[in-house]
N, C-alpha and C. Protein backbone atom coordinates (compact mmCIF):
# COMPACT_ATOMS: atom_id res chain seq x y z
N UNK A 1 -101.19 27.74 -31.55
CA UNK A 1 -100.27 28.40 -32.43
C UNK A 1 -99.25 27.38 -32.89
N UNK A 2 -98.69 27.26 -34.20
CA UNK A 2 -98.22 26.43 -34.90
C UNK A 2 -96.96 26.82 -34.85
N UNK A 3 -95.99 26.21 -35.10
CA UNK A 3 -94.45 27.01 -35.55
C UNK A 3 -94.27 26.77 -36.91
N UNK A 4 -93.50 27.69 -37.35
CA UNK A 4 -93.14 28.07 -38.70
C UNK A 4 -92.30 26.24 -39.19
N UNK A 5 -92.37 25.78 -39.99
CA UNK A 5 -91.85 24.75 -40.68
C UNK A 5 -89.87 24.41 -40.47
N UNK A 6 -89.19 25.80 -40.32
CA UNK A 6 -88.05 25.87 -40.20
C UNK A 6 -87.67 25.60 -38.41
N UNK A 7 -88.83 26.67 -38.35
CA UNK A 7 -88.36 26.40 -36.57
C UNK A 7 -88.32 25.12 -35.93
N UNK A 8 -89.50 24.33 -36.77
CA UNK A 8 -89.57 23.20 -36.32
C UNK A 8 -88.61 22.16 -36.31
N UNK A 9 -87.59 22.33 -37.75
CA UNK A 9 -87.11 21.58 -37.61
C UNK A 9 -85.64 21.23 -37.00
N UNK A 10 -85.40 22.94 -36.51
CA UNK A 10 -84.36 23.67 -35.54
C UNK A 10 -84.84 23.29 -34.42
N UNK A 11 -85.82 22.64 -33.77
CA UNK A 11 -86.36 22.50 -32.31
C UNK A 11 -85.70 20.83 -32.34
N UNK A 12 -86.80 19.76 -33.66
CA UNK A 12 -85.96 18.62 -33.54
C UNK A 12 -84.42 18.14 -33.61
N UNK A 13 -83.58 19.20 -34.38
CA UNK A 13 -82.66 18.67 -34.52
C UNK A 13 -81.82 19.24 -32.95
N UNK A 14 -82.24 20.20 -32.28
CA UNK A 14 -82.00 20.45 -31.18
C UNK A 14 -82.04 19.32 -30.19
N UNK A 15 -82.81 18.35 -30.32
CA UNK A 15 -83.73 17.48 -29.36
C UNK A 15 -82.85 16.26 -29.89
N UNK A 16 -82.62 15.91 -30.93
CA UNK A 16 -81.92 14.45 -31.61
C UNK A 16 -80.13 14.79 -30.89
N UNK A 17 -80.03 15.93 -31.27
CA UNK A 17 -78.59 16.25 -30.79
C UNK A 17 -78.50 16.47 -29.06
N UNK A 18 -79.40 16.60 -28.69
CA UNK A 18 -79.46 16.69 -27.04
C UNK A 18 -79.50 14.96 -26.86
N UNK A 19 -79.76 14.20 -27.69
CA UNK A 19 -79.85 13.05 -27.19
C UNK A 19 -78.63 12.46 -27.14
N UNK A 20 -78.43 13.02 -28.34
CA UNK A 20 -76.82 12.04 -28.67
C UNK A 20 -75.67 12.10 -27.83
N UNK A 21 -75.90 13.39 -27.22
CA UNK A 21 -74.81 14.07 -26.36
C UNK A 21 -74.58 13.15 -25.21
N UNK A 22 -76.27 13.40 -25.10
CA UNK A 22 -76.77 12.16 -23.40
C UNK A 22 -76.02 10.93 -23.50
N UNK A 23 -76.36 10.50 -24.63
CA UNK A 23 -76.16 8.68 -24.76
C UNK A 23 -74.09 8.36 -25.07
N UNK A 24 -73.78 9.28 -25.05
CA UNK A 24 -72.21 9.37 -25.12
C UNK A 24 -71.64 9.53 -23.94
N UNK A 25 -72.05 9.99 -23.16
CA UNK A 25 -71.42 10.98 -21.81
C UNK A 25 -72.15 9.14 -21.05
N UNK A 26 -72.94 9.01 -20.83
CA UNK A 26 -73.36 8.06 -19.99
C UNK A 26 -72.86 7.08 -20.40
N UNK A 27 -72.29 5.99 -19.52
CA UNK A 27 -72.14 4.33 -19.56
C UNK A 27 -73.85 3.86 -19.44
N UNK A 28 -74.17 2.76 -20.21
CA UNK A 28 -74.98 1.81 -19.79
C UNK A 28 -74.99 1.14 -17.94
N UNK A 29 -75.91 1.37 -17.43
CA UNK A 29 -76.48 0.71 -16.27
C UNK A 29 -75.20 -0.23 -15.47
N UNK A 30 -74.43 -0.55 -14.88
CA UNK A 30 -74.03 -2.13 -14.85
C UNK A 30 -72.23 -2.24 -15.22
N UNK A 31 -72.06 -1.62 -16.31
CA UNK A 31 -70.95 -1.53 -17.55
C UNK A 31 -69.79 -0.50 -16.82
N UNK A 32 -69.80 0.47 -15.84
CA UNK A 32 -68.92 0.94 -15.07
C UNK A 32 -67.80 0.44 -14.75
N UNK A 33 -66.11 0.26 -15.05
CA UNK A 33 -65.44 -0.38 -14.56
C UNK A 33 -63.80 0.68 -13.62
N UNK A 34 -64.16 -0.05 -12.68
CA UNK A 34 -62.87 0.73 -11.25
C UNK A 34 -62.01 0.36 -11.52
N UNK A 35 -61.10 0.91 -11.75
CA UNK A 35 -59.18 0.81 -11.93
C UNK A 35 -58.59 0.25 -10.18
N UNK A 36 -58.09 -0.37 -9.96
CA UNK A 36 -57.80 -0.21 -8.74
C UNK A 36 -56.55 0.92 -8.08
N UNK A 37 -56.60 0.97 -7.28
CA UNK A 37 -55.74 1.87 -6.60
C UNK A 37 -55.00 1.22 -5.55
N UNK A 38 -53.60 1.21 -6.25
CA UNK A 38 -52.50 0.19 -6.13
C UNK A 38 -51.62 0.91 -4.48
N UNK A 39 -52.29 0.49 -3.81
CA UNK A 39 -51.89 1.52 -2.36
C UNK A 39 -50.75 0.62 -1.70
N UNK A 40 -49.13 0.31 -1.83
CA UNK A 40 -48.59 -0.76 -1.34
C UNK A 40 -48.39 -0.87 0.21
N UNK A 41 -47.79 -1.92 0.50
CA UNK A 41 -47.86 -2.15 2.02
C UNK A 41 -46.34 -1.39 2.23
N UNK A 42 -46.54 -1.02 3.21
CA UNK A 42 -45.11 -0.70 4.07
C UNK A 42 -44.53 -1.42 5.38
N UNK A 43 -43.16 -1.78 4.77
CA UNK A 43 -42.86 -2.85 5.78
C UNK A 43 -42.28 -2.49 6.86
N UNK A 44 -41.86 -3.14 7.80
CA UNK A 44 -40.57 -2.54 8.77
C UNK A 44 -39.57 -1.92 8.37
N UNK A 45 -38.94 -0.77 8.48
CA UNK A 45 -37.92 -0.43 8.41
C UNK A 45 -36.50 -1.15 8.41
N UNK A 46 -35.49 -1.23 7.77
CA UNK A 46 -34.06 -2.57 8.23
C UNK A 46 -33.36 -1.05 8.52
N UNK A 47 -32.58 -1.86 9.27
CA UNK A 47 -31.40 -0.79 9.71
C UNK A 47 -29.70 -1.84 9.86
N UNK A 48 -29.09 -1.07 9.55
CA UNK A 48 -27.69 -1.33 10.00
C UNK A 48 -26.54 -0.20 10.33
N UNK A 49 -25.51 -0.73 11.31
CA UNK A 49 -24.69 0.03 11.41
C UNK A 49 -23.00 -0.47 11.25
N UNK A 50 -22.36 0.03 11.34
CA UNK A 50 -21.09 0.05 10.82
C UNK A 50 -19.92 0.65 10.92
N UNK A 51 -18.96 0.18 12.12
CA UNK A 51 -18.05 0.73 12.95
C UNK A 51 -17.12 1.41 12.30
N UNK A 52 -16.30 2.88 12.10
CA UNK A 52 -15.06 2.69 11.48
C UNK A 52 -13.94 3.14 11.96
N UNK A 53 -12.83 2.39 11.95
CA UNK A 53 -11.87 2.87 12.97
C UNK A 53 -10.71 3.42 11.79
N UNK A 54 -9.90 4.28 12.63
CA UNK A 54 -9.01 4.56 12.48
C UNK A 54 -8.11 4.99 13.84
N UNK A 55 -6.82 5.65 13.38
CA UNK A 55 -5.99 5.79 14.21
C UNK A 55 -5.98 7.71 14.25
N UNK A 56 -6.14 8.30 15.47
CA UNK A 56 -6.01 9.84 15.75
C UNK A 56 -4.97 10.39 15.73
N UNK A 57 -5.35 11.61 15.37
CA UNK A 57 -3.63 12.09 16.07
C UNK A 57 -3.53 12.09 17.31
N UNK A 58 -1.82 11.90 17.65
CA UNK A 58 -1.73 11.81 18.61
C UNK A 58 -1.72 10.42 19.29
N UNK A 59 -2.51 9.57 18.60
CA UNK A 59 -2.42 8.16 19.20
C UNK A 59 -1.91 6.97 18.63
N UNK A 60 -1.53 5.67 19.30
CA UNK A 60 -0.92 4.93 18.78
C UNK A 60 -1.67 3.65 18.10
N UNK A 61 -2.84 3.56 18.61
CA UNK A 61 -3.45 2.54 18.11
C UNK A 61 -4.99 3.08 17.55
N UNK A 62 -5.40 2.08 16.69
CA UNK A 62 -6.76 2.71 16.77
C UNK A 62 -7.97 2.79 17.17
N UNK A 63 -9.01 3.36 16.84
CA UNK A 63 -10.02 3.66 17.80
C UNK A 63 -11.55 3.99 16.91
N UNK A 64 -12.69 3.65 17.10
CA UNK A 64 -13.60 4.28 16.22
C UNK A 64 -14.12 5.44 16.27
N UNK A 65 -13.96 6.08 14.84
CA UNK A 65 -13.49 7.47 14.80
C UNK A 65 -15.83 7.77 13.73
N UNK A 66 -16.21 7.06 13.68
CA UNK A 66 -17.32 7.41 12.46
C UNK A 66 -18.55 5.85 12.60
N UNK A 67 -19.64 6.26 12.60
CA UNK A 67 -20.69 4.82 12.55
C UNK A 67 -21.45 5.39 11.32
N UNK A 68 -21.28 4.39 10.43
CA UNK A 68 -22.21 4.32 9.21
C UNK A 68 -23.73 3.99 9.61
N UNK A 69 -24.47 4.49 9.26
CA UNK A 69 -25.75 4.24 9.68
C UNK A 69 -27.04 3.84 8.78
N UNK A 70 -26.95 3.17 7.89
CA UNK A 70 -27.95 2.95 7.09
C UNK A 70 -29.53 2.58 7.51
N UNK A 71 -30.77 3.10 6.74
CA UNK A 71 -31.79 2.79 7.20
C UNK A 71 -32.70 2.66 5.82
N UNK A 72 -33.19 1.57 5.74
CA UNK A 72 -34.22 1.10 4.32
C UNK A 72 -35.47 1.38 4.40
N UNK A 73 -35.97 1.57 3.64
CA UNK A 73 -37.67 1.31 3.75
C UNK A 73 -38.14 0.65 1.97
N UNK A 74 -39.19 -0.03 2.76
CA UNK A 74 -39.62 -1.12 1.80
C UNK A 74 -40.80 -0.93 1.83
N UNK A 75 -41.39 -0.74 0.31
CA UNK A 75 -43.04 -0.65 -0.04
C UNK A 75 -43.11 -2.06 -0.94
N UNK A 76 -44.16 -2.90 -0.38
CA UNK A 76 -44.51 -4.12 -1.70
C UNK A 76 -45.67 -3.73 -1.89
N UNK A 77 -45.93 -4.36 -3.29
CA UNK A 77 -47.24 -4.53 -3.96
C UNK A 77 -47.94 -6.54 -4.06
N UNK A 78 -47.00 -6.90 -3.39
CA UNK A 78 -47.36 -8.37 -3.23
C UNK A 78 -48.69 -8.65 -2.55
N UNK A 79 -48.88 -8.08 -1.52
CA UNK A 79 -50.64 -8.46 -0.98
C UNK A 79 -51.78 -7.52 -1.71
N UNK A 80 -51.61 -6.69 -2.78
CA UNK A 80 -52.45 -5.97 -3.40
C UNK A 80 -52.97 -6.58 -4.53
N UNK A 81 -53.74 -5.88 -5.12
CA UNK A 81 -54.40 -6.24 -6.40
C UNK A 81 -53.26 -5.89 -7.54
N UNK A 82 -52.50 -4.98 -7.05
CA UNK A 82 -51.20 -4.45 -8.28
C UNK A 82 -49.85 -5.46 -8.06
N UNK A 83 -50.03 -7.16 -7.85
CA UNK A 83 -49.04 -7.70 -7.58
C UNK A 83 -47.35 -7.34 -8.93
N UNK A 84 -47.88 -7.24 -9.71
CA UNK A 84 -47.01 -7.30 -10.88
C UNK A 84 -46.02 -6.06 -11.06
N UNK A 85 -46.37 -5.04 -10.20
CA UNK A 85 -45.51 -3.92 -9.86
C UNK A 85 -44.24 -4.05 -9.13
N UNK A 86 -43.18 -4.04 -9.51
CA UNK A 86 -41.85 -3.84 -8.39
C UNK A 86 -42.42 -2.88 -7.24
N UNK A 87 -41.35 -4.15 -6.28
CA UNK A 87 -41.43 -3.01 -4.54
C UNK A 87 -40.72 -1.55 -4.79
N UNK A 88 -41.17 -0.73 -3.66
CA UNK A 88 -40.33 0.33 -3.72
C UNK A 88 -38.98 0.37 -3.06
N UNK A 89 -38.08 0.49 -3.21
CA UNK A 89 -36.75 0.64 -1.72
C UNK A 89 -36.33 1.98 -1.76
N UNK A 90 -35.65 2.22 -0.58
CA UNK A 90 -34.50 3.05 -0.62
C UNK A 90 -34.15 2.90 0.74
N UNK A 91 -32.31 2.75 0.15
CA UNK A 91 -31.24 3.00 1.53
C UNK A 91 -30.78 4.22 1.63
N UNK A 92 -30.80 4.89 2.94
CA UNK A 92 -30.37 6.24 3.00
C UNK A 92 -28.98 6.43 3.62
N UNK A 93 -28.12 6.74 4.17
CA UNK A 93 -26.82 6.57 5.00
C UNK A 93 -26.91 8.01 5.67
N UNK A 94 -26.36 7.80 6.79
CA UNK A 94 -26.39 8.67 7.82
C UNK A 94 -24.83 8.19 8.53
N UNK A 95 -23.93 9.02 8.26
CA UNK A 95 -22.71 9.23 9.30
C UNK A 95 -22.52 9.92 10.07
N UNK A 96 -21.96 9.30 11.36
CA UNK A 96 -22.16 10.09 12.49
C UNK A 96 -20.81 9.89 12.88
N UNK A 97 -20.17 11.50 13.22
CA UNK A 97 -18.57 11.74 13.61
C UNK A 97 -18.42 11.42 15.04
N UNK A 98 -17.64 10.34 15.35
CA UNK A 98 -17.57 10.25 17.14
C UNK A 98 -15.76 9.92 17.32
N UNK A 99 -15.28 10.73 16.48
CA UNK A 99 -14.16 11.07 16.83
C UNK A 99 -13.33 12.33 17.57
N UNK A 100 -14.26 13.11 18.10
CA UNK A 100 -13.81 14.57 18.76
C UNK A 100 -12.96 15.51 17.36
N UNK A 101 -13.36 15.22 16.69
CA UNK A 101 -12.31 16.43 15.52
C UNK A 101 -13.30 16.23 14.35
N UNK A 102 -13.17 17.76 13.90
CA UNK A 102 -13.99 17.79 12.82
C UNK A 102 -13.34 16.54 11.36
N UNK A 103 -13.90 16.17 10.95
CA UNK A 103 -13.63 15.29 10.08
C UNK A 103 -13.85 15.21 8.61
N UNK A 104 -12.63 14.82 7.55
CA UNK A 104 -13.36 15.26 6.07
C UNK A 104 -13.24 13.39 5.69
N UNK A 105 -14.16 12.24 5.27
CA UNK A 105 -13.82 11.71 4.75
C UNK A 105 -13.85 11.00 3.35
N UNK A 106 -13.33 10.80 2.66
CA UNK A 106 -13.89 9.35 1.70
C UNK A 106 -13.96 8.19 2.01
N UNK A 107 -14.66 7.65 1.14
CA UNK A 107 -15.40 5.98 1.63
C UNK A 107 -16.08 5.70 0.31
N UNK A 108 -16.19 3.95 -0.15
CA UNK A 108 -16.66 3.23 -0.76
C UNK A 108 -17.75 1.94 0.16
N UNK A 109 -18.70 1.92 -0.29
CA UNK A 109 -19.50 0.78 0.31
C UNK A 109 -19.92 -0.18 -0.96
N UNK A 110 -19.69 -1.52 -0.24
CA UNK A 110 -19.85 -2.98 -1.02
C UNK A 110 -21.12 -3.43 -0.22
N UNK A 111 -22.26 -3.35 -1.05
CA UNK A 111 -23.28 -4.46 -0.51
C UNK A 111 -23.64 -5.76 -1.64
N UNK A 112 -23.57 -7.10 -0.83
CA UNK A 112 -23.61 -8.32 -1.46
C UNK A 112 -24.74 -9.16 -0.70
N UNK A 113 -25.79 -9.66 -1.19
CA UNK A 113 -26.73 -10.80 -0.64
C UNK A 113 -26.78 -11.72 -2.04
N UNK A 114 -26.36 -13.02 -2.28
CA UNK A 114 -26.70 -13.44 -2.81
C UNK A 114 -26.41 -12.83 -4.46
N UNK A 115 -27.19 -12.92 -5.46
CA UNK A 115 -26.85 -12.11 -6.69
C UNK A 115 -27.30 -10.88 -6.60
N UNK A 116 -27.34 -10.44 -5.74
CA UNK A 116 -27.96 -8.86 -5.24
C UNK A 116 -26.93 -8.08 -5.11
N UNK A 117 -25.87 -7.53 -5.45
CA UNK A 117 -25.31 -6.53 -4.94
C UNK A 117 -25.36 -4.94 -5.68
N UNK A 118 -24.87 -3.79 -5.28
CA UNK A 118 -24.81 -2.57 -5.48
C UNK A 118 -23.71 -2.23 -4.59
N UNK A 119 -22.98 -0.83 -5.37
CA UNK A 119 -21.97 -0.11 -5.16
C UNK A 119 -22.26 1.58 -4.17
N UNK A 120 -21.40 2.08 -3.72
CA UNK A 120 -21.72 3.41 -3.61
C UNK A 120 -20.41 4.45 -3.31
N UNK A 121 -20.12 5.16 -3.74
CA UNK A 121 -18.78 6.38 -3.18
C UNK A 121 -19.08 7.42 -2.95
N UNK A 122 -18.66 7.93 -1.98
CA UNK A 122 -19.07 9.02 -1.45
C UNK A 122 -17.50 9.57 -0.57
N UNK A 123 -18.07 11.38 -0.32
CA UNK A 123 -17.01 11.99 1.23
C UNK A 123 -18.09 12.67 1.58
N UNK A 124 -17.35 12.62 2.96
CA UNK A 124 -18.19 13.92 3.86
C UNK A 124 -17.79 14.69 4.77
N UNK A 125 -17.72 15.68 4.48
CA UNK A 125 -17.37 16.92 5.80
C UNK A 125 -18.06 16.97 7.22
N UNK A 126 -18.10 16.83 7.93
CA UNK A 126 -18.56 16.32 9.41
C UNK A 126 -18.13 16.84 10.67
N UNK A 127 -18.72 17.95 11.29
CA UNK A 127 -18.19 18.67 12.49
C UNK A 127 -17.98 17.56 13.55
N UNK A 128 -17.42 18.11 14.40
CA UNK A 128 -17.50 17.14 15.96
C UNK A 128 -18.74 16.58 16.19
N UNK A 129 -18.93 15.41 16.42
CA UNK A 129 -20.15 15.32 17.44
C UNK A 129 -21.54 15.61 16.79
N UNK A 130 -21.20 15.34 15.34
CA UNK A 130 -22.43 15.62 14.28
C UNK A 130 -22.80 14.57 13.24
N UNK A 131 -23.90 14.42 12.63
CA UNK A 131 -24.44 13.53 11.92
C UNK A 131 -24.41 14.33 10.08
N UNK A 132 -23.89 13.28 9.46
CA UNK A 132 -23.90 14.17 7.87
C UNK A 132 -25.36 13.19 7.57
N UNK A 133 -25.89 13.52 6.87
CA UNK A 133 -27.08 12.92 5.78
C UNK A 133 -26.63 12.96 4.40
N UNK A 134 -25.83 11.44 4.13
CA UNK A 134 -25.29 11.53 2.97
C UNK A 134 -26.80 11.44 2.14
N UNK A 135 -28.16 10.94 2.32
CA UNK A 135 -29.29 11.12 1.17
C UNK A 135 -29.38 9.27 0.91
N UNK A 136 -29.90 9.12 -0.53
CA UNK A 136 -30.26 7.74 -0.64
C UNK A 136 -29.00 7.85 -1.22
N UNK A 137 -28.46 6.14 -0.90
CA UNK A 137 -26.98 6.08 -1.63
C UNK A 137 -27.93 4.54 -2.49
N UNK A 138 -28.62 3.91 -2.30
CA UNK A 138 -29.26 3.07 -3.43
C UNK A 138 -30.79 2.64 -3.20
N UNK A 139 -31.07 2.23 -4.11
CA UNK A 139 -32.71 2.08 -4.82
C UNK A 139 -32.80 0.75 -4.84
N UNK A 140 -32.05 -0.65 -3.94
CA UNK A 140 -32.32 -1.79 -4.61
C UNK A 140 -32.99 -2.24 -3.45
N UNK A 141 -33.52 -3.33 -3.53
CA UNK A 141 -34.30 -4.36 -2.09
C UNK A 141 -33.37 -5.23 -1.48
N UNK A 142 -32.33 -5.74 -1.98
CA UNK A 142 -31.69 -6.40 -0.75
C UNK A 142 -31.85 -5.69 0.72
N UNK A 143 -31.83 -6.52 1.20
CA UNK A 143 -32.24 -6.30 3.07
C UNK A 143 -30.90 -5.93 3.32
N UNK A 144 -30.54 -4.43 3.90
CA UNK A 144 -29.34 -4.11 4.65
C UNK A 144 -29.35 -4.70 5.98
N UNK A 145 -30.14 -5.46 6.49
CA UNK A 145 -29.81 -5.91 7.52
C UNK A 145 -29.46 -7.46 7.68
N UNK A 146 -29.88 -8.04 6.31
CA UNK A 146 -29.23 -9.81 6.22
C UNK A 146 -27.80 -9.34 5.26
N UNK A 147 -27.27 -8.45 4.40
CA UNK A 147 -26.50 -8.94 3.41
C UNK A 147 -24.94 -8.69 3.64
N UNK A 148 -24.43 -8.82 2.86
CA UNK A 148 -22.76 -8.89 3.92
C UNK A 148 -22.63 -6.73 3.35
N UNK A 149 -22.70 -5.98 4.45
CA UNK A 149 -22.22 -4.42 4.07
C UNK A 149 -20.80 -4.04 4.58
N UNK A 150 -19.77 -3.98 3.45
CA UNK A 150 -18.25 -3.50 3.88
C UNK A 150 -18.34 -2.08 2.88
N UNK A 151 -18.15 -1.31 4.38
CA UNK A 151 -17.56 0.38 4.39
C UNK A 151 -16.39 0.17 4.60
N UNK A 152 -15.58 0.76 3.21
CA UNK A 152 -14.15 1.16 3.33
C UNK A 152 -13.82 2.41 3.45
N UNK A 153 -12.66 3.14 4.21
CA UNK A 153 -12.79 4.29 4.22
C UNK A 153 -11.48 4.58 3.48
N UNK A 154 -11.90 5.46 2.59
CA UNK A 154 -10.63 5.51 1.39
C UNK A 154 -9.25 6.39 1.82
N UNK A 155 -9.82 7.63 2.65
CA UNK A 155 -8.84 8.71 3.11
C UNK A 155 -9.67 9.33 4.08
N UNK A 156 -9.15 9.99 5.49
CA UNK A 156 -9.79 10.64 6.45
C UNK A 156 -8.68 11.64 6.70
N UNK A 157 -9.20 12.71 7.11
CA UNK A 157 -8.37 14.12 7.60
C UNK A 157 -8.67 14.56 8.12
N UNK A 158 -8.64 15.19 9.85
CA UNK A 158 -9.00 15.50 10.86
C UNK A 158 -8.23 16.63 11.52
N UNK A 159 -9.17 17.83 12.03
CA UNK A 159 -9.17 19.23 12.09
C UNK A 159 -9.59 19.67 13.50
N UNK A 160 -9.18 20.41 14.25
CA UNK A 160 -9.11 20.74 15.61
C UNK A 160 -10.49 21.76 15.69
C-alpha cells in the first residue's frame, strides 16, 4: 500500500525536522566543555581580643569593665582554578560585659595593617555577665590578628 503524495511529504518533512532538532540539542563527540566550580579554601579562623577599662561606680580606679572579641574567617580562591576572584572575609565582634552591671555602651574601632585599614561605630546594651553579637562590623582581609586594633569607648552607663 502506497501513501497518498501529500502524506508523504508530511512524513518527510516530519523526519528532516526530527533531525534538525537532534543535531541542535547535541554537541559533537569530544566538543563538551566544564565550567569549573570555583569551591575556595577556608583558612584558619584569626581571632583577637581587646581589654576595656573603665572606672565603676563606686570605685576609685579603674578596672576592665567589657572584652571586645573579634573573630575572621577567610575564604581564598588562590589554590583553585578561580585564582582571579577576591578572597572572601568577614570580621564579626562579639562583646562580652564583665563588669557586674548591666551596661549601655558606645565605641569606635580603628583597624590599621599597613595600607589596609577600615573603620567601625557602634553601642550596645549588655546585661550582666552576657555576650552582645554586634554581627559583621567589616568585609576586608587584613588579618585581625597581625594589624594594630584600637577600641575606643566613646560613653558607658551602668545600671544595677
Amino acid at each position: 500500500m502506497e501513501l497518498p503524495v501529500p502524506n508523504k511529504i508530511f512524513l518527510l518533512s516530519l523526519l528532516m525536522l526530527g533531525s534538525i532538532w537532534s543535531g541542535c540539542t547535541k554537541a559533537p563527540i569530544g566538543t563538551e566543555t566544564v565550567t569549573p566550580k570555583c569551591v575556595p579554601d577556608k583558612l584558619p579562623s584569626q581571632y583577637k581580643a581587646v581589654f576595656i577599662d573603665d572606672v565603676l561606680p563606686n570605685a576609685s580606679s579603674q578596672s576592665p569593665v567589657a572584652v571586645f572579641k573579634f573573630n575572621q574567617t577567610l575564604n581564598t580562591y588562590a589554590n583553585t582554578s578561580c585564582k582571579t576572584k577576591p578572597n572572601e572575609c568577614e570580621t564579626r565582634l562579639y562583646i562580652q560585659n564583665i563588669s557586674g552591671y548591666n551596661m549601655r555602651m558606645s565605641y569606635s574601632i580603628n583597624y590599621l595593617q599597613g595600607s589596609n585599614a577600615w573603620t567601625a561605630d557602634g553601642f550596645a546594651d549588655i546585661p550582666t555577665d552576657s555576650v552582645y553579637d554586634a554581627g559583621v562590623v567589616n568585609c576586608n582581609c587584613g588579618w585581625v590578628s597581625s594589624g594594630s586594633m584600637i577600641v575606643m569607648k566613646k560613653g558607658v552607663t551602668y545600671k544595677n
